[in-house]
C-alpha atoms as a PDB file:
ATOM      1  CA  UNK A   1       0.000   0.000   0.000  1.00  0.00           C
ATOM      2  CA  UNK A   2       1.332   3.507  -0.999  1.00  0.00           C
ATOM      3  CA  UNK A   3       0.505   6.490   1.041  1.00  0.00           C
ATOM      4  CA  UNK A   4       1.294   9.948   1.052  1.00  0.00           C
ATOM      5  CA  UNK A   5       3.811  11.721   3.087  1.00  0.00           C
ATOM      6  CA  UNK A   6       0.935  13.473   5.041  1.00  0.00           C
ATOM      7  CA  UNK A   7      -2.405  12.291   5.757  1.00  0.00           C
ATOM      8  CA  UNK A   8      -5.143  14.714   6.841  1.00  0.00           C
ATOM      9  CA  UNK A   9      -8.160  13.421   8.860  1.00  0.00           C
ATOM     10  CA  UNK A  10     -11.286  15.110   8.748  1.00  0.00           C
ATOM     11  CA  UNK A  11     -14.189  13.716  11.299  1.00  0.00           C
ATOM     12  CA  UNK A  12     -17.904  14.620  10.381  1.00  0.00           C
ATOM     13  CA  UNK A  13     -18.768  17.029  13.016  1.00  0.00           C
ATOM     14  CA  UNK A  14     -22.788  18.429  13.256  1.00  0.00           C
ATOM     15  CA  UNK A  15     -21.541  21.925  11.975  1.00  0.00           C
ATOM     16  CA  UNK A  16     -20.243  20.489   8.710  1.00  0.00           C
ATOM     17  CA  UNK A  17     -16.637  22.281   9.025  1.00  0.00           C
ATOM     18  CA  UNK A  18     -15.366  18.460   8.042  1.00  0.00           C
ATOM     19  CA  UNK A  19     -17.647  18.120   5.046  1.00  0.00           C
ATOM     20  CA  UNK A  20     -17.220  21.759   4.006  1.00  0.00           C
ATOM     21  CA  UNK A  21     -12.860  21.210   4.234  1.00  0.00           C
ATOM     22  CA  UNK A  22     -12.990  17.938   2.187  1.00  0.00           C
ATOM     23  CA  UNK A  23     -15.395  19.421  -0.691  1.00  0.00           C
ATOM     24  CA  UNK A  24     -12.595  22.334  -0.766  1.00  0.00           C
ATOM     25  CA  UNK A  25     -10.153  19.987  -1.370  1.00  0.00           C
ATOM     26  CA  UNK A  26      -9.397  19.479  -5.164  1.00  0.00           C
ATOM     27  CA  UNK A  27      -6.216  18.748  -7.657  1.00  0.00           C
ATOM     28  CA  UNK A  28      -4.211  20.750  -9.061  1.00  0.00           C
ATOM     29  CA  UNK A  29      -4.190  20.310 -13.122  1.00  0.00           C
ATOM     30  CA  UNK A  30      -2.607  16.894 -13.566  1.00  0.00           C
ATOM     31  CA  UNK A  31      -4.199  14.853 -10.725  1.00  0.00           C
ATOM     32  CA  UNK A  32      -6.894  12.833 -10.241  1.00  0.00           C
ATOM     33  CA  UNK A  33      -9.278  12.721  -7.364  1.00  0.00           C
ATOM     34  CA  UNK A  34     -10.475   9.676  -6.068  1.00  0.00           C
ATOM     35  CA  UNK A  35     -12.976   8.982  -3.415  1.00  0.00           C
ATOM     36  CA  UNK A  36     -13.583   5.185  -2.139  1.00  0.00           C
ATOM     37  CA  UNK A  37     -15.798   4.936   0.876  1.00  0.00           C
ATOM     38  CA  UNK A  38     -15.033   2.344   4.044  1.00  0.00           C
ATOM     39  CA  UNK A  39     -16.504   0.868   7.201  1.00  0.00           C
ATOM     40  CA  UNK A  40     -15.178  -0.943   9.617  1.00  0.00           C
ATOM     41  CA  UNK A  41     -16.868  -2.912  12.245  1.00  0.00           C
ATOM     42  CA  UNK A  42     -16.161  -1.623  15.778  1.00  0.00           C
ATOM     43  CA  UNK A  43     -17.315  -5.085  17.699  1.00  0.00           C
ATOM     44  CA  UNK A  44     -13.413  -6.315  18.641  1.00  0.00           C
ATOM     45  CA  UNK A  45     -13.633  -3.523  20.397  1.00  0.00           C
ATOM     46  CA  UNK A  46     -16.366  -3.814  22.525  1.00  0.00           C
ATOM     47  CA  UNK A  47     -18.894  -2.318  20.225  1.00  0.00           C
ATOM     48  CA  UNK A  48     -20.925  -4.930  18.475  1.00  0.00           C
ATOM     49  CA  UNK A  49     -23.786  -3.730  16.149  1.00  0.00           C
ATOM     50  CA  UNK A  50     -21.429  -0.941  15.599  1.00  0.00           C
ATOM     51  CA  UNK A  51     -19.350   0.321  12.457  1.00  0.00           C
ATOM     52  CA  UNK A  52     -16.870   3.397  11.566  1.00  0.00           C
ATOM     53  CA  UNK A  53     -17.702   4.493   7.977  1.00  0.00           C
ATOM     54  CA  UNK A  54     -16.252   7.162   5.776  1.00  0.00           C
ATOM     55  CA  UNK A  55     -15.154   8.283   2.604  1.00  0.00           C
ATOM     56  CA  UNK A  56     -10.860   7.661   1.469  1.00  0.00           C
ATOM     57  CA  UNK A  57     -10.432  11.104  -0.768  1.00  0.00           C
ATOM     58  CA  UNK A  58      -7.049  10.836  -2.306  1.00  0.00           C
ATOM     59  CA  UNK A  59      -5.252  12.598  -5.341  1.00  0.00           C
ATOM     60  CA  UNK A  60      -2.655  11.277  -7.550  1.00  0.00           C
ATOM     61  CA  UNK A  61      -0.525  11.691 -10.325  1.00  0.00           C
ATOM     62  CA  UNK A  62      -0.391  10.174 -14.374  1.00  0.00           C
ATOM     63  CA  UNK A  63       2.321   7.776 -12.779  1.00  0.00           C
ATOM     64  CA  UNK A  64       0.053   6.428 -10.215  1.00  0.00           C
ATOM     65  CA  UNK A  65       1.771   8.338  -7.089  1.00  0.00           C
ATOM     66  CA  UNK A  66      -0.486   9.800  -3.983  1.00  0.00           C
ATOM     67  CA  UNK A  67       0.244  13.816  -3.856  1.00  0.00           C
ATOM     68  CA  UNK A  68      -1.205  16.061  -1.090  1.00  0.00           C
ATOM     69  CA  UNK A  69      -0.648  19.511  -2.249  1.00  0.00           C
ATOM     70  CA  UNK A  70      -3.960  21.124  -3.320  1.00  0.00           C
ATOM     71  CA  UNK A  71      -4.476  24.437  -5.321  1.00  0.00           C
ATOM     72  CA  UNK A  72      -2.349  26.974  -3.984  1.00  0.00           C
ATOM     73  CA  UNK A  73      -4.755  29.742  -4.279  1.00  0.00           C
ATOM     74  CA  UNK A  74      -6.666  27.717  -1.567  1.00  0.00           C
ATOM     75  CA  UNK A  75      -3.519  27.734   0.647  1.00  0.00           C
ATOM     76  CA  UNK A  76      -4.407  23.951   2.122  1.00  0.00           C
ATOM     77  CA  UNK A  77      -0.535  22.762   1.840  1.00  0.00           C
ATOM     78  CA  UNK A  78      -0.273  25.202   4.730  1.00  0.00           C
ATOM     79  CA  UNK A  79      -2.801  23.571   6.427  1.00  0.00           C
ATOM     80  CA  UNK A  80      -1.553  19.980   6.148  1.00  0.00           C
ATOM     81  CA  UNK A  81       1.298  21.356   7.447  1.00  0.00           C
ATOM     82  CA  UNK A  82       0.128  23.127  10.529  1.00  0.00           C
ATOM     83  CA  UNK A  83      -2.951  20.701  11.795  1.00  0.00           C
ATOM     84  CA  UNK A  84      -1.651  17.266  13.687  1.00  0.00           C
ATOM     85  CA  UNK A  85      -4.514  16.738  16.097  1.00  0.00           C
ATOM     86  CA  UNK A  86      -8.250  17.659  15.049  1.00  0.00           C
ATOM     87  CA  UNK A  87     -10.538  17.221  18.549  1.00  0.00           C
ATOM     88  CA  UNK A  88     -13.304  15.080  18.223  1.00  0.00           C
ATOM     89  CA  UNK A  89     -16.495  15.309  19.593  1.00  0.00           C
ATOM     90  CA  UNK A  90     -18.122  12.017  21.016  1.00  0.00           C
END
């Protein structure tokens, strides 16, 4: 499995801030975006019945290689630089 260098994690929060930063994300000309959805069952954890689900968005090159650097007019590279811990709400 390939991954990026950085790795942003957005939770779904009742405001819609998460939603709202994710829909802002989008390529630069050259990559694609690609969005694959997930869940994971929660019961080895104590949490039967119970599932985390969410959407993968990642962007990539012609060659195949993840990239994280959005548009620069929206300035996100500087985010993914400066945000390491997002609260979350539970």
């Amino acid at each position: 499995m390939r991954v990026a260098p950085r790795v942003l994690f957005l939770v779904r929060d009742a405001a819609g801030y998460g939603a709202a930063l994710a829909d802002a994300l989008r390529p630069r000309p050259g990559l694609t975006r690609e969005s694959s959805p997930f869940e994971l069952p929660l019961g080895k954890y104590g949490l039967d019945g119970e599932k985390a689900s969410g959407e993968l968005l990642s962007f990539s090159d012609s060659s195949g290689s993840p990239q994280v650097r959005a548009q620069e007019d929206f300035y996100l590279s500087h985010l993914f630089d400066s945000i390491r811990v997002l609260p979350v709400k539970m």
